[in-house]
N, C-alpha and C. Protein backbone atom coordinates (compact mmCIF):
# COMPACT_ATOMS: atom_id res chain seq x y z
N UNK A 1 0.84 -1.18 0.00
CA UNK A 1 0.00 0.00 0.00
C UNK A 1 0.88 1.24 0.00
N UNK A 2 0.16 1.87 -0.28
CA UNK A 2 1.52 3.52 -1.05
C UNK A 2 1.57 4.08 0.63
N UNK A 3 2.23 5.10 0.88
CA UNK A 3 2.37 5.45 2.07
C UNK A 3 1.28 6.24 2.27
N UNK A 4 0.79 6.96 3.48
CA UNK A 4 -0.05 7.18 3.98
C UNK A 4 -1.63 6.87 3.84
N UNK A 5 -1.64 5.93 3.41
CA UNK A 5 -3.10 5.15 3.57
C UNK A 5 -3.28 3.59 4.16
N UNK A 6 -3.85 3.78 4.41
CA UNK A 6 -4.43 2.38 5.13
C UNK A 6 -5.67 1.87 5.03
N UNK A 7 -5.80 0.74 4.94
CA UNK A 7 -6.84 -0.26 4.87
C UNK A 7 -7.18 -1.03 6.02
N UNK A 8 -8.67 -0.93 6.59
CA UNK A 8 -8.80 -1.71 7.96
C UNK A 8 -9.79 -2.16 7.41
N UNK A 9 -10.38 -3.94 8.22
CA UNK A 9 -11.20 -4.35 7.95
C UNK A 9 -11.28 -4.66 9.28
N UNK A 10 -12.55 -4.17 10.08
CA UNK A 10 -12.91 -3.93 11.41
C UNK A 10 -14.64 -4.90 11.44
N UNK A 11 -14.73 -5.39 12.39
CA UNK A 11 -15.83 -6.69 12.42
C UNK A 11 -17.01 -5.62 13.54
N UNK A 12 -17.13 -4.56 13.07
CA UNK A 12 -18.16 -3.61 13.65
C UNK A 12 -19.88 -3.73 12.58
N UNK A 13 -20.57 -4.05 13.65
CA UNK A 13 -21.98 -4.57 12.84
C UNK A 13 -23.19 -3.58 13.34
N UNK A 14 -22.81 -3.09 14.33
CA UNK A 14 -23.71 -2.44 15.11
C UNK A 14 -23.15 -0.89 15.18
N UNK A 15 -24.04 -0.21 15.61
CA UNK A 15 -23.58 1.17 15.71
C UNK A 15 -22.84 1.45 17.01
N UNK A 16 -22.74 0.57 18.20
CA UNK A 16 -22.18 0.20 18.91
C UNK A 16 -20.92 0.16 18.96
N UNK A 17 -20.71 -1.01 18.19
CA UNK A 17 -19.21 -1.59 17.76
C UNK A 17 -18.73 -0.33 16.57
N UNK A 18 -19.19 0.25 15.81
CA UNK A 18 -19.04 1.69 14.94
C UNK A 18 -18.13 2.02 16.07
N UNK A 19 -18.97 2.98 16.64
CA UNK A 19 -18.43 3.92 17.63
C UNK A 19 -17.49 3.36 18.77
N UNK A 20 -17.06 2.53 19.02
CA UNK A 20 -15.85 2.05 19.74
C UNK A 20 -14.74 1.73 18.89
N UNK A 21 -14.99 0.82 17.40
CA UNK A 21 -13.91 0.58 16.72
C UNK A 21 -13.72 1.97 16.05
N UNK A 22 -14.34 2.59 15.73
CA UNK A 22 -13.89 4.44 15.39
C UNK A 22 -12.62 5.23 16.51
N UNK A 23 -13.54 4.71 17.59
CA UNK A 23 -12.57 5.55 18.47
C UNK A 23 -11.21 4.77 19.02
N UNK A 24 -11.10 3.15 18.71
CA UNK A 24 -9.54 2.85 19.15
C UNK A 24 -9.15 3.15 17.51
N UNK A 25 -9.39 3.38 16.69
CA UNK A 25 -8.74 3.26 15.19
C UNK A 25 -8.56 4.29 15.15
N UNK A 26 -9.08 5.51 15.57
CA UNK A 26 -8.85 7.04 15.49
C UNK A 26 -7.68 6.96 16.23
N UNK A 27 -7.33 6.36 17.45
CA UNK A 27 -5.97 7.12 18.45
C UNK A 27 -5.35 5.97 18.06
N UNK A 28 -5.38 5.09 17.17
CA UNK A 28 -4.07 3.42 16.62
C UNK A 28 -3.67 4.63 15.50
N UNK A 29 -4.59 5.85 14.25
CA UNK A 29 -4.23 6.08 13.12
C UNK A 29 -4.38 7.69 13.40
N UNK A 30 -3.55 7.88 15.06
CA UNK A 30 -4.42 9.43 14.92
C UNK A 30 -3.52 10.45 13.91
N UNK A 31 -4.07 11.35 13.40
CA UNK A 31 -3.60 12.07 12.16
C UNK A 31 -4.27 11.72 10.87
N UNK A 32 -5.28 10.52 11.12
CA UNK A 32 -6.03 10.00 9.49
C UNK A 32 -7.11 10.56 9.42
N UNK A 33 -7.70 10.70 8.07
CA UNK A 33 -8.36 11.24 7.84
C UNK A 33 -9.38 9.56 7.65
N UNK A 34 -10.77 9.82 8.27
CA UNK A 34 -11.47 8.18 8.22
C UNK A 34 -12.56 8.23 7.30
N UNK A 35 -12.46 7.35 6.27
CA UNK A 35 -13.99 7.40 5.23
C UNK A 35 -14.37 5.53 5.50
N UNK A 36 -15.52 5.64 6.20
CA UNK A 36 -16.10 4.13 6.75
C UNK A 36 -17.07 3.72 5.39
N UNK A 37 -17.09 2.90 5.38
CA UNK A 37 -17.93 1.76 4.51
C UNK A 37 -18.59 0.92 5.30
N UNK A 38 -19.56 1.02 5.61
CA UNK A 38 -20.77 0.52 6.82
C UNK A 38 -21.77 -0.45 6.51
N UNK A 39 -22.00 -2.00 6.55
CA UNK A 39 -23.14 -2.38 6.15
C UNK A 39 -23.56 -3.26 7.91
N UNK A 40 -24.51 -2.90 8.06
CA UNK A 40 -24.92 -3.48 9.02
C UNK A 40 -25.09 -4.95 8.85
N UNK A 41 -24.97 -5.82 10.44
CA UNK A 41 -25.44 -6.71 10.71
C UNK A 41 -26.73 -6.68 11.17
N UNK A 42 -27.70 -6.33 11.70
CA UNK A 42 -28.87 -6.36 12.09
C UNK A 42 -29.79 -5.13 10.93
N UNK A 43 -31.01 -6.05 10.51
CA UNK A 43 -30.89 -5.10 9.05
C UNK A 43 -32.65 -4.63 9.08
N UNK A 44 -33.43 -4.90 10.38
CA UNK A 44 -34.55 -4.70 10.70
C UNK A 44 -35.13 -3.43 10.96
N UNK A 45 -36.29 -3.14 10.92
CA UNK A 45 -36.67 -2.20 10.79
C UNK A 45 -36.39 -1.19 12.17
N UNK A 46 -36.46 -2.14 13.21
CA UNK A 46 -36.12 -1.70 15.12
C UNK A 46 -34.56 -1.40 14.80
N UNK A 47 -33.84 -1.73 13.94
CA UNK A 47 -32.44 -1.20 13.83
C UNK A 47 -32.38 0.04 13.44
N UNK A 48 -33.49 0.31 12.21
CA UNK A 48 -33.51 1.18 11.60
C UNK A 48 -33.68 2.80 12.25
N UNK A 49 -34.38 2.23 13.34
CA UNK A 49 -34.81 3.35 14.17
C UNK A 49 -33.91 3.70 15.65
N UNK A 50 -32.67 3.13 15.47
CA UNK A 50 -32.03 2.98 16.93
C UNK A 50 -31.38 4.64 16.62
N UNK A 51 -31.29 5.25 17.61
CA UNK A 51 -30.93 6.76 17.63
C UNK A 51 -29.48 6.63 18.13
N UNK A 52 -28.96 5.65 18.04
CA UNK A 52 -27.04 5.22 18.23
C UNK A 52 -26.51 5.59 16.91
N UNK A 53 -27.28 5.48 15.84
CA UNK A 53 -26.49 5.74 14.25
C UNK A 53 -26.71 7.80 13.79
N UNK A 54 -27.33 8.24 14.91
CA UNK A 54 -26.84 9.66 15.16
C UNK A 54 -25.49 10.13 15.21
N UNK A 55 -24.99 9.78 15.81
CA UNK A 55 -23.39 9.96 16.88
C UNK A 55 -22.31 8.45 16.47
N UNK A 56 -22.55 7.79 15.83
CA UNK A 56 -22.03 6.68 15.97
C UNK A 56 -20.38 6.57 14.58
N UNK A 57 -20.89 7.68 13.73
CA UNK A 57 -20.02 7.72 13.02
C UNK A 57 -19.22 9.29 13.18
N UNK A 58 -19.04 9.73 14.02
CA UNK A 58 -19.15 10.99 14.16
C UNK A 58 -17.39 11.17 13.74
N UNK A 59 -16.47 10.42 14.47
CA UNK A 59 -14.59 10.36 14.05
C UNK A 59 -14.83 10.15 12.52
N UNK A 60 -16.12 10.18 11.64
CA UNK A 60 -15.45 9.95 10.17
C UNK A 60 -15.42 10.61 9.55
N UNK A 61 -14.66 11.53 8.50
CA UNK A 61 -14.84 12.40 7.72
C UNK A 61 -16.05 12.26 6.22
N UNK A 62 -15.94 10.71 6.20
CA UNK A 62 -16.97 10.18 4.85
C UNK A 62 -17.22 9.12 5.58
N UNK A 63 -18.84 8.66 5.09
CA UNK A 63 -19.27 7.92 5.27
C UNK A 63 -19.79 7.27 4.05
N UNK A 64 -19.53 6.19 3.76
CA UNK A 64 -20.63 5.42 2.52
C UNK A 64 -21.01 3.95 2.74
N UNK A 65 -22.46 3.85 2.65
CA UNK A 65 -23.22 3.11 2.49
C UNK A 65 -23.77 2.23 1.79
N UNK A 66 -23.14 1.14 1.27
CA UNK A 66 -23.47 0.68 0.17
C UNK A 66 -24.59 -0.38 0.08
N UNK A 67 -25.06 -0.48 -0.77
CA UNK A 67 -26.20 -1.76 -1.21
C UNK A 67 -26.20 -3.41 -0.47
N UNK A 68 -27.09 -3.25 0.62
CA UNK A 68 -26.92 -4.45 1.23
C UNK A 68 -27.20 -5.90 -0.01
N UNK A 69 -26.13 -6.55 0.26
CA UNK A 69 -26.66 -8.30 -0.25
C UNK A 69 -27.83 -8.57 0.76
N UNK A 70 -28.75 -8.96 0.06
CA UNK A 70 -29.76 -9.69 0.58
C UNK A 70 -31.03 -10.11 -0.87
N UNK A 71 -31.44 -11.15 -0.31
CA UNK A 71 -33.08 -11.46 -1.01
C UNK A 71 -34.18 -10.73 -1.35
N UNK A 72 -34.50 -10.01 0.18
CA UNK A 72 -35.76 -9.39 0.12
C UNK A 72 -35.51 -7.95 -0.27
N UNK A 73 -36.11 -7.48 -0.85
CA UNK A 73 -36.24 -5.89 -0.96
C UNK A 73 -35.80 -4.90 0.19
N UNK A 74 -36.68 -5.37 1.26
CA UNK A 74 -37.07 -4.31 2.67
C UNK A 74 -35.33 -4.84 2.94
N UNK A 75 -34.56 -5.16 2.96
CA UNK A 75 -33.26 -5.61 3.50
C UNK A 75 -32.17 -4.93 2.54
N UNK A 76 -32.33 -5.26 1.52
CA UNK A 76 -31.81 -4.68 0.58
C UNK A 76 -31.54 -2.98 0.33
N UNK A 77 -32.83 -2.70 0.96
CA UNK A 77 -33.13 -1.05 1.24
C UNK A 77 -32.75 -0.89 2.21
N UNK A 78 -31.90 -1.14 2.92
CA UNK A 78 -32.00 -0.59 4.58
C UNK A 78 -30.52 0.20 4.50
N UNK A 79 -29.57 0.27 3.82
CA UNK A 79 -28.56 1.23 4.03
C UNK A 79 -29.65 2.74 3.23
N UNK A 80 -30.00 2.77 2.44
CA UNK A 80 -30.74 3.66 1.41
C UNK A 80 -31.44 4.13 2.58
N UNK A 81 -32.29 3.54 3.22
CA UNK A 81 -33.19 4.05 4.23
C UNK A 81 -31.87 4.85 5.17
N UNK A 82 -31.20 4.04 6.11
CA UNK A 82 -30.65 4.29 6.90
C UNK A 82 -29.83 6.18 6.34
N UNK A 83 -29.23 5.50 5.19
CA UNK A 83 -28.51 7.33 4.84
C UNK A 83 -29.86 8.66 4.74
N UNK A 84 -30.85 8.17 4.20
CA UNK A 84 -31.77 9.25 4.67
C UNK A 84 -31.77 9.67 5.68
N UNK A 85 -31.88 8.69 6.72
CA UNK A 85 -32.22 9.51 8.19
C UNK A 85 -31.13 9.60 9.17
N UNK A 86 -29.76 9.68 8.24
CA UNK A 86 -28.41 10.14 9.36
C UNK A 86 -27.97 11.17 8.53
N UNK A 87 -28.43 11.46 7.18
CA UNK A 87 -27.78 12.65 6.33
C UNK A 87 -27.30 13.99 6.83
N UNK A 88 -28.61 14.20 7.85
CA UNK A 88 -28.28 15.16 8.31
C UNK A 88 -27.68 15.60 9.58
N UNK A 89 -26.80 14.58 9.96
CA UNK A 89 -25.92 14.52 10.99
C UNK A 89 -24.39 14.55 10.74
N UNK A 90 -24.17 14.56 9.40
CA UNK A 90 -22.82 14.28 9.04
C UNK A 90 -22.74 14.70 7.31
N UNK A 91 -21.49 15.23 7.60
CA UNK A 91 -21.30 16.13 6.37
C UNK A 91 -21.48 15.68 5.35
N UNK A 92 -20.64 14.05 5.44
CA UNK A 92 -20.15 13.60 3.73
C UNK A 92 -20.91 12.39 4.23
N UNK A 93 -21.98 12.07 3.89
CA UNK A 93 -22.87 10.69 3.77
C UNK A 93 -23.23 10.42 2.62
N UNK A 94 -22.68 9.19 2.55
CA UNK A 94 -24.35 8.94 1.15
C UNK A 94 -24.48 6.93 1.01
N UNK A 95 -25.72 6.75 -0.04
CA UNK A 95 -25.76 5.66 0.12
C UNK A 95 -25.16 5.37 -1.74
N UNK A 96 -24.25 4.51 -1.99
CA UNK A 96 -23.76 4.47 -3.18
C UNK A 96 -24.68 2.94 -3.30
N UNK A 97 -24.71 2.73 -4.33
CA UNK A 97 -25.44 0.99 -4.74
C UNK A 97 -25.00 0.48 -5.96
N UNK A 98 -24.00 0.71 -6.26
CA UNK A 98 -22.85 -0.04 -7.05
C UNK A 98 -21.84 -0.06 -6.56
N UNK A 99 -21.00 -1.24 -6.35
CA UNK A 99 -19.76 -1.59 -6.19
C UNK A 99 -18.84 -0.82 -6.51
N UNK A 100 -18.79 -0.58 -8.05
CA UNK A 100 -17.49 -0.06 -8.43
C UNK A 100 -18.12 1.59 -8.02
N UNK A 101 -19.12 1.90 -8.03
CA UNK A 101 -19.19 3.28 -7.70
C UNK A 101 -18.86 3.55 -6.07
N UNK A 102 -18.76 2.64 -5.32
CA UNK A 102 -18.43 3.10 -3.83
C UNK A 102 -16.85 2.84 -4.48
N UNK A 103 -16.14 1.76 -4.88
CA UNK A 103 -14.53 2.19 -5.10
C UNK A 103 -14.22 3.33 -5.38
N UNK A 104 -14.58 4.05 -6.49
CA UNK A 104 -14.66 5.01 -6.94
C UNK A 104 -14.43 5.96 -6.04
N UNK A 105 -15.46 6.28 -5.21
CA UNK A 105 -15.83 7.37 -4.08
C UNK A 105 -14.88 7.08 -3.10
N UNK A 106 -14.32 6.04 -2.78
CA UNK A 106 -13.11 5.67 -2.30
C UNK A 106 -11.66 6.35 -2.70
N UNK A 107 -11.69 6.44 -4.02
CA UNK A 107 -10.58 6.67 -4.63
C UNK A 107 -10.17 8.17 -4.87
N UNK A 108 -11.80 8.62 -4.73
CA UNK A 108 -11.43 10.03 -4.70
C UNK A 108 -11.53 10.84 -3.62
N UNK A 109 -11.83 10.36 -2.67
CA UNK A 109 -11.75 10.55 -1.24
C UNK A 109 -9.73 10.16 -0.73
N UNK A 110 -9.48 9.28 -1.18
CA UNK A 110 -7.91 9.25 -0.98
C UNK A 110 -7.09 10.08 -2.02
N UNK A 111 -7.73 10.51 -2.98
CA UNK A 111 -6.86 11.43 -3.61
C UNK A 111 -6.68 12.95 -3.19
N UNK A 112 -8.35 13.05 -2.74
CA UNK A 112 -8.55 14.45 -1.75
C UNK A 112 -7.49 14.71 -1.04
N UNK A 113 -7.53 13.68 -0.21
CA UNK A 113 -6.85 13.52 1.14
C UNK A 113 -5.17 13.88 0.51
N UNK A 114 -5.05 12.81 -0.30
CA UNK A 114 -3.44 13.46 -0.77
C UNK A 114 -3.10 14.55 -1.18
N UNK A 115 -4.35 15.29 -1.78
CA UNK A 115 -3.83 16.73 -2.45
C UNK A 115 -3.67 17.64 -1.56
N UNK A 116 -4.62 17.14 -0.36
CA UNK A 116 -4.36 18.11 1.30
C UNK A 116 -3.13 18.08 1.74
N UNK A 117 -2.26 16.64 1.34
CA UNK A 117 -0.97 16.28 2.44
C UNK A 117 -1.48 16.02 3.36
N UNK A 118 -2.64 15.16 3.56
CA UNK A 118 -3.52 14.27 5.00
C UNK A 118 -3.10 12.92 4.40
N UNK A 119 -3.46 11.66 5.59
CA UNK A 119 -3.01 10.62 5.50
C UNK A 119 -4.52 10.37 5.27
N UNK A 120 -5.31 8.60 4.90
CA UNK A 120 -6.25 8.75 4.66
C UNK A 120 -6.25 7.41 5.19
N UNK A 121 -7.31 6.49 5.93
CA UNK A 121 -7.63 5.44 6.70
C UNK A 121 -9.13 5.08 5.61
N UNK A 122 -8.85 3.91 5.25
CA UNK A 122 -10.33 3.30 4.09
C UNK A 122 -10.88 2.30 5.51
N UNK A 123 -12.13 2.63 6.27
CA UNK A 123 -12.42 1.55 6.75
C UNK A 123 -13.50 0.76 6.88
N UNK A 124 -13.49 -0.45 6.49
CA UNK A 124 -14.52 -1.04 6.35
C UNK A 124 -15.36 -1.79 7.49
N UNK A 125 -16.81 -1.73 7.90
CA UNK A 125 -17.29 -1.97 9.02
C UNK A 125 -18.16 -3.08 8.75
N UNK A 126 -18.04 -3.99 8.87
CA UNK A 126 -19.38 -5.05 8.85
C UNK A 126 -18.89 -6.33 9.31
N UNK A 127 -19.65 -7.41 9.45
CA UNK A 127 -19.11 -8.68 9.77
C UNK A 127 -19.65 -8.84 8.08
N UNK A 128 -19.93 -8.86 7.34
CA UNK A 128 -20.05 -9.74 5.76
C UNK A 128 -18.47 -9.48 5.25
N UNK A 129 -17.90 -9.90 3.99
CA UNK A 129 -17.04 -9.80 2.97
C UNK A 129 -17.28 -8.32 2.20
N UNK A 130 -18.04 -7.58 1.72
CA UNK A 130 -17.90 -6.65 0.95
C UNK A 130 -18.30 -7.17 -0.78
N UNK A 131 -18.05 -8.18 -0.74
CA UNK A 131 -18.53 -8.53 -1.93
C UNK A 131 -17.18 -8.36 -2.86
N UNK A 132 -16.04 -9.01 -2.12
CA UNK A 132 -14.73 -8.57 -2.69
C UNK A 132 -14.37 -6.90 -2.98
N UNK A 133 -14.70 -5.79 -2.38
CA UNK A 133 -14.55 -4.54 -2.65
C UNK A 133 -13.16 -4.49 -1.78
N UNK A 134 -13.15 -4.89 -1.00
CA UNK A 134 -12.08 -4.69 0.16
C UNK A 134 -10.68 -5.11 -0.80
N UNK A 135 -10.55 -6.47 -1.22
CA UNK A 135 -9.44 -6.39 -2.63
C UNK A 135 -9.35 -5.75 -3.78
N UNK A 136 -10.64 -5.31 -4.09
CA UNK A 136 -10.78 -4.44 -5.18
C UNK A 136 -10.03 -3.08 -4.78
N UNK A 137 -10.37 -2.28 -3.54
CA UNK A 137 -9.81 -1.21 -3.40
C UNK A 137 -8.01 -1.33 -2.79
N UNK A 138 -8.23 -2.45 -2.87
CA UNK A 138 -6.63 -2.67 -2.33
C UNK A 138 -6.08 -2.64 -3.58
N UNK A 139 -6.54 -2.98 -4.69
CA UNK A 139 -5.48 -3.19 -5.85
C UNK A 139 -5.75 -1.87 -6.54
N UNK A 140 -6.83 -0.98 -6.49
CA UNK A 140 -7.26 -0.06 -6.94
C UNK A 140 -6.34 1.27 -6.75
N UNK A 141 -5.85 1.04 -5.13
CA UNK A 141 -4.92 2.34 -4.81
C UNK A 141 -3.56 1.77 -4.22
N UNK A 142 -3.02 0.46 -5.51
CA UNK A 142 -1.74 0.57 -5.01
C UNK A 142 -0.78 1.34 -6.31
């Protein structure tokens, strides 16, 4: 990996585990700049409404949300839902629903960061795989 970036793959499912693995990864990478990639483990509607995903990403500079794997629709929608109703808690949110378009937003979020002379932390939050994105962006920004 080129110097000042990093790649974490952190087993945070809950907004819970968010906000604790944010805050030891903030003082393990302090000086980074953090853009999280978030798919929840609990994908119900009582999740949907937990007032922990207020404050829970708050150490990140970007947040993106991508297209849950799942079967059903209502599951499938729940990051889409979820970025509606944290949008307005945090600057840089959104819900991307293509793969290569969250790399993307990845890529130019670490280029930002380089044109600042900031270091930049890619971190990914879920207990699933990513759907191979996590190697994708590894080969993407070496």
């Amino acid at each position: 990996m080129k110097e000042g970036i990093s790649i974490i793959d952190d087993n945070a499912h809950t907004p819970v585990k968010v906000a604790g693995g944010l805050e030891a990864i903030a003082k393990m990478f302090a000086g980074y700049s953090l853009c999280v990639i978030y798919e929840p483990g609990n994908r119900s509607a009582a999740a949907l409404k937990s007032d922990d995903y207020r404050k829970c990403f708050k150490l990140a500079k970007k947040i993106i949300l991508p297209h849950v794997s799942s079967a059903s629709e209502e599951v499938r929608d729940f990051n889409k839902k979820l970025a509606a109703k944290i949008a307005n808690f945090y600057k840089d949110c959104s819900y991307i629903d293509a793969d290569n378009k969250v790399i993307a937003s990845i890529k130019e979020f670490v280029a930002r960061k380089r044109q600042e002379g900031k270091k930049a932390g890619i971190v990914f939050m879920s207990q699933k795989g990513f759907r191979g994105m996590i190697e994708e962006t590894i080969r993407e920004l070496r």
